[in-house]
Protein backbone atom coordinates (compact mmCIF):
# COMPACT_ATOMS: atom_id res chain seq x y z
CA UNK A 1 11.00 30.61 91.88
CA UNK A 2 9.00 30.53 88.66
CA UNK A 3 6.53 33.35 90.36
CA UNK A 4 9.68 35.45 91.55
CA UNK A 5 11.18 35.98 88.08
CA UNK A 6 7.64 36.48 86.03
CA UNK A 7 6.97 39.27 88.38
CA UNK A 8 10.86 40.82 88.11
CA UNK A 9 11.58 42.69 85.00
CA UNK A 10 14.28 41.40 82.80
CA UNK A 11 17.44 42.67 83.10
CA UNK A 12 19.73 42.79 79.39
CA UNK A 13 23.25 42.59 79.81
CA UNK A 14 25.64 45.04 80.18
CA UNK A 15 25.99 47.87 77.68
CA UNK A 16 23.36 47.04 75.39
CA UNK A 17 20.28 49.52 74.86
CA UNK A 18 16.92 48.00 76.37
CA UNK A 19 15.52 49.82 72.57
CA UNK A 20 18.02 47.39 70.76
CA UNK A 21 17.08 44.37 72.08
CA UNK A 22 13.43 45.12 71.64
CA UNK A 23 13.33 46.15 67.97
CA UNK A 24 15.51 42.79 67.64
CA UNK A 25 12.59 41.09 69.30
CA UNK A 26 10.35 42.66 66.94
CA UNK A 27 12.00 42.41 63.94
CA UNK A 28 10.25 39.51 61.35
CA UNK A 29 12.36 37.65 58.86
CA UNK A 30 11.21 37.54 55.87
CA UNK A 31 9.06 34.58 54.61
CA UNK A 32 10.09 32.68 51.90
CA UNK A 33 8.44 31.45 49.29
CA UNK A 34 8.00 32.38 45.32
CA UNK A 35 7.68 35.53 44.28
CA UNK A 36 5.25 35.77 41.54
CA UNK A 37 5.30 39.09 40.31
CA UNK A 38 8.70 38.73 38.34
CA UNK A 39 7.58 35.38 36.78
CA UNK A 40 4.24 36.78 35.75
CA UNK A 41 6.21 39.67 34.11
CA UNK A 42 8.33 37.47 32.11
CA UNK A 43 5.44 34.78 31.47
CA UNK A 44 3.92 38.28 29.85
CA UNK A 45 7.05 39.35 27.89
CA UNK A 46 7.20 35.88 26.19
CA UNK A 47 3.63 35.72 25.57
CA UNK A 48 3.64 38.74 23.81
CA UNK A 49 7.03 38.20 21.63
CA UNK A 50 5.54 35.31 20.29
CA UNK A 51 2.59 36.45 19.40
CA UNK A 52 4.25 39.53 17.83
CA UNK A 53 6.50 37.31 15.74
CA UNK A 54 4.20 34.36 14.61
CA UNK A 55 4.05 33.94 11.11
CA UNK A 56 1.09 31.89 9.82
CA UNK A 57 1.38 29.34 6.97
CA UNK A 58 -0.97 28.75 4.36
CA UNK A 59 -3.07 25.62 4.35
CA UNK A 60 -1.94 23.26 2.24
CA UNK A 61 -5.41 22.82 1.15
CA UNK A 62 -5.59 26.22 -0.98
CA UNK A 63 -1.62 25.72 -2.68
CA UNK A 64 -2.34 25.03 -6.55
CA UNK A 65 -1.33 21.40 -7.35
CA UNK A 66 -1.29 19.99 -10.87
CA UNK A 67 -1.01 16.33 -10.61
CA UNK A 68 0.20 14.04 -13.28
CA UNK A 69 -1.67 11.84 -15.58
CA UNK A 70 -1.76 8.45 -15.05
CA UNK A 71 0.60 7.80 -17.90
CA UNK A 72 2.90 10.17 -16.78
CA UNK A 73 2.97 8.82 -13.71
CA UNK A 74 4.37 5.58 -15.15
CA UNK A 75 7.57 7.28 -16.83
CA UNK A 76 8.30 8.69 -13.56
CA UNK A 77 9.22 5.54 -12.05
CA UNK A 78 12.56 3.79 -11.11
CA UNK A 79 15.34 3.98 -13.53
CA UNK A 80 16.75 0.20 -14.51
CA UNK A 81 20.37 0.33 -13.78
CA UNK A 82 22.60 -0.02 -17.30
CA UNK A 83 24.18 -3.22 -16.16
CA UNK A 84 28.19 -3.37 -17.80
CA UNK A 85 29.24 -6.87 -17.03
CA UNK A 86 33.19 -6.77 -16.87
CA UNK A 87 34.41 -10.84 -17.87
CA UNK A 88 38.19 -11.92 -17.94
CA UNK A 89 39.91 -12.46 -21.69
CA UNK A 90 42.98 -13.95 -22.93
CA UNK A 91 44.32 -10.55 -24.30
CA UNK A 92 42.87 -8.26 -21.18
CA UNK A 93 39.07 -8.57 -20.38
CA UNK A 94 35.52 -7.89 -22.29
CA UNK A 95 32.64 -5.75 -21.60
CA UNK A 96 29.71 -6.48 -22.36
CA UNK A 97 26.39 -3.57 -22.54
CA UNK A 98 23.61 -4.41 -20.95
CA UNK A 99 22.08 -8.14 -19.38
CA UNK A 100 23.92 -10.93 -21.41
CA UNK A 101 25.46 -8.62 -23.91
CA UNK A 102 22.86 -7.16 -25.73
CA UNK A 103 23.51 -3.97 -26.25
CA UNK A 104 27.08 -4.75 -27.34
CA UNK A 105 30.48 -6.14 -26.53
CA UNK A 106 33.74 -4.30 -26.38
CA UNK A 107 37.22 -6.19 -26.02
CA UNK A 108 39.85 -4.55 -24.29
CA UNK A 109 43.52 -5.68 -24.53
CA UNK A 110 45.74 -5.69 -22.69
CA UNK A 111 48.66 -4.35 -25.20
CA UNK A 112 46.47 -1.78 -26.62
CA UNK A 113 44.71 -0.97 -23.33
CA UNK A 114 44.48 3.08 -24.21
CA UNK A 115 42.92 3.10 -27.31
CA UNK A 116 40.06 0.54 -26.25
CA UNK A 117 39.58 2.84 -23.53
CA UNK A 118 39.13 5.69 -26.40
CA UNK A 119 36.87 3.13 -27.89
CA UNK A 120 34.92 2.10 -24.52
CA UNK A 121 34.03 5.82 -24.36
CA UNK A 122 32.34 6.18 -27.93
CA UNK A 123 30.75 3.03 -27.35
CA UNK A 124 29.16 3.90 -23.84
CA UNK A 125 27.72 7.20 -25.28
CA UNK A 126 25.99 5.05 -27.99
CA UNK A 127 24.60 2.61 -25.66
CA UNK A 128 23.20 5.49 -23.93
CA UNK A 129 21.60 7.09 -26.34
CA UNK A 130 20.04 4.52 -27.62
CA UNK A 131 18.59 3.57 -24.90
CA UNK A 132 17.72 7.29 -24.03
CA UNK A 133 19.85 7.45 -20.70
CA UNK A 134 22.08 10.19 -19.66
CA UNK A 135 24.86 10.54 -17.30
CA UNK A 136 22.29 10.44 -13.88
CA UNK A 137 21.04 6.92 -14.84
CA UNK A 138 22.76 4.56 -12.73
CA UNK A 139 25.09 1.60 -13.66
CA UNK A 140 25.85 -1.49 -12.13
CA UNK A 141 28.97 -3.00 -13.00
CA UNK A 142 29.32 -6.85 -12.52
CA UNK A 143 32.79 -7.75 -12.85
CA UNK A 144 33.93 -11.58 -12.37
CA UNK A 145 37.42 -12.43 -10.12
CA UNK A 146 39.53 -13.28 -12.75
CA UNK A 147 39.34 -9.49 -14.44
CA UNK A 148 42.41 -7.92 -13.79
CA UNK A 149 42.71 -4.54 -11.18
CA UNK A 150 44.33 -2.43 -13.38
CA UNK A 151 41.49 -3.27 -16.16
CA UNK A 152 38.74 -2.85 -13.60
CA UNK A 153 40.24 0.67 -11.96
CA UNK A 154 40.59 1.88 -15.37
CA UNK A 155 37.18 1.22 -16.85
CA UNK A 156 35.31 2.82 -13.39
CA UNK A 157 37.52 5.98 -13.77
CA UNK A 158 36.82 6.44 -17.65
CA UNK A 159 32.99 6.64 -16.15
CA UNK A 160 33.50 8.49 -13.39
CA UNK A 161 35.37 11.17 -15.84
CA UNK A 162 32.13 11.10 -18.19
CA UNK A 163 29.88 12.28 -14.97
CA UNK A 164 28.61 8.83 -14.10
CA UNK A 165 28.26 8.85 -10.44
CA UNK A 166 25.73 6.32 -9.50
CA UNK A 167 27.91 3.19 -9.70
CA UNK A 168 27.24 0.37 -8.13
CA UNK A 169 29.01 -3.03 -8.09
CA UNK A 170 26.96 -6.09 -8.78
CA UNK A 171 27.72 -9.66 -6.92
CA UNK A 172 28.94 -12.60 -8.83
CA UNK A 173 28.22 -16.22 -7.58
């Protein structure tokens, strides 16, 4: 039977063109796969932006540097922090300039709390400049429990209004 049909041409069914079905037949689909032509034009478009924008830096090597002297070097160092140590009183609280006191004590009552305020202020800006400290020096205040709020609230927002603001608040044991 095999034999009968290889010798028979084929018939196509009814009312389709033998020409259709053969160019069907001989039609190829289309591989696929990458194309590389578009990626090697955009691998060249890049290529070419950045090397039309690149911007090269100097070495470091040829910037002029003046570097300090070793004794300047020392004054650049670490600022101490002023320390204002905050204690409670019988008539409001004391504060005290400096460690133990001794760049000054101030008392401040609690009766005549805005005037030792007024007073707190002058005596700050002396404390500073003898020392030779400005306003960007930082201060640690160490306050003990028994200082009241209100004393406390008061004395950090007299230095925050002088332009003191690196403060820091120091533990007590």
């Amino acid at each position: 039977m095999n034999s009968v049909n290889a010798d028979r041409p084929r018939e196509y069914p009814r009312g389709m063109g033998r020409h259709v079905l053969e160019a069907l037949r001989r039609r190829r689909t289309p591989g696929t796969g990458i194309r590389m032509t578009p990626m090697i034009d955009v691998v060249f478009l890049l290529l070419t932006f950045f090397i039309l924008t690149i911007r090269f830096r100097v070495p470091e090597e040829f910037l002029p540097i003046t570097l300090p002297s070793a004794l300047q070097a020392r004054r650049i160092g670490i600022v101490e922090p002023l320390e204002i140590n905050i204690a409670a009183h019988p008539n409001g609280c004391m504060v005290a300039f400096g460690p133990g006191g001794r760049a000054g004590e101030l008392l401040i009552g609690t009766d005549t709390i805005d005037a030792d305020l007024t007073a707190l202020t002058t005596r700050f800006v002396e404390v500073l400049q003898t020392q030779q400290r400005n306003v960007g020096d930082p201060i640690e205040v160490i306050c003990s429990d028994a200082v009241s709020w209100d004393h406390l609230v008061k004395i950090y927002n007299i230095l925050y209004a002088m332009g003191i603001n690196d403060i820091t608040f120091g533990m007590t044991h």
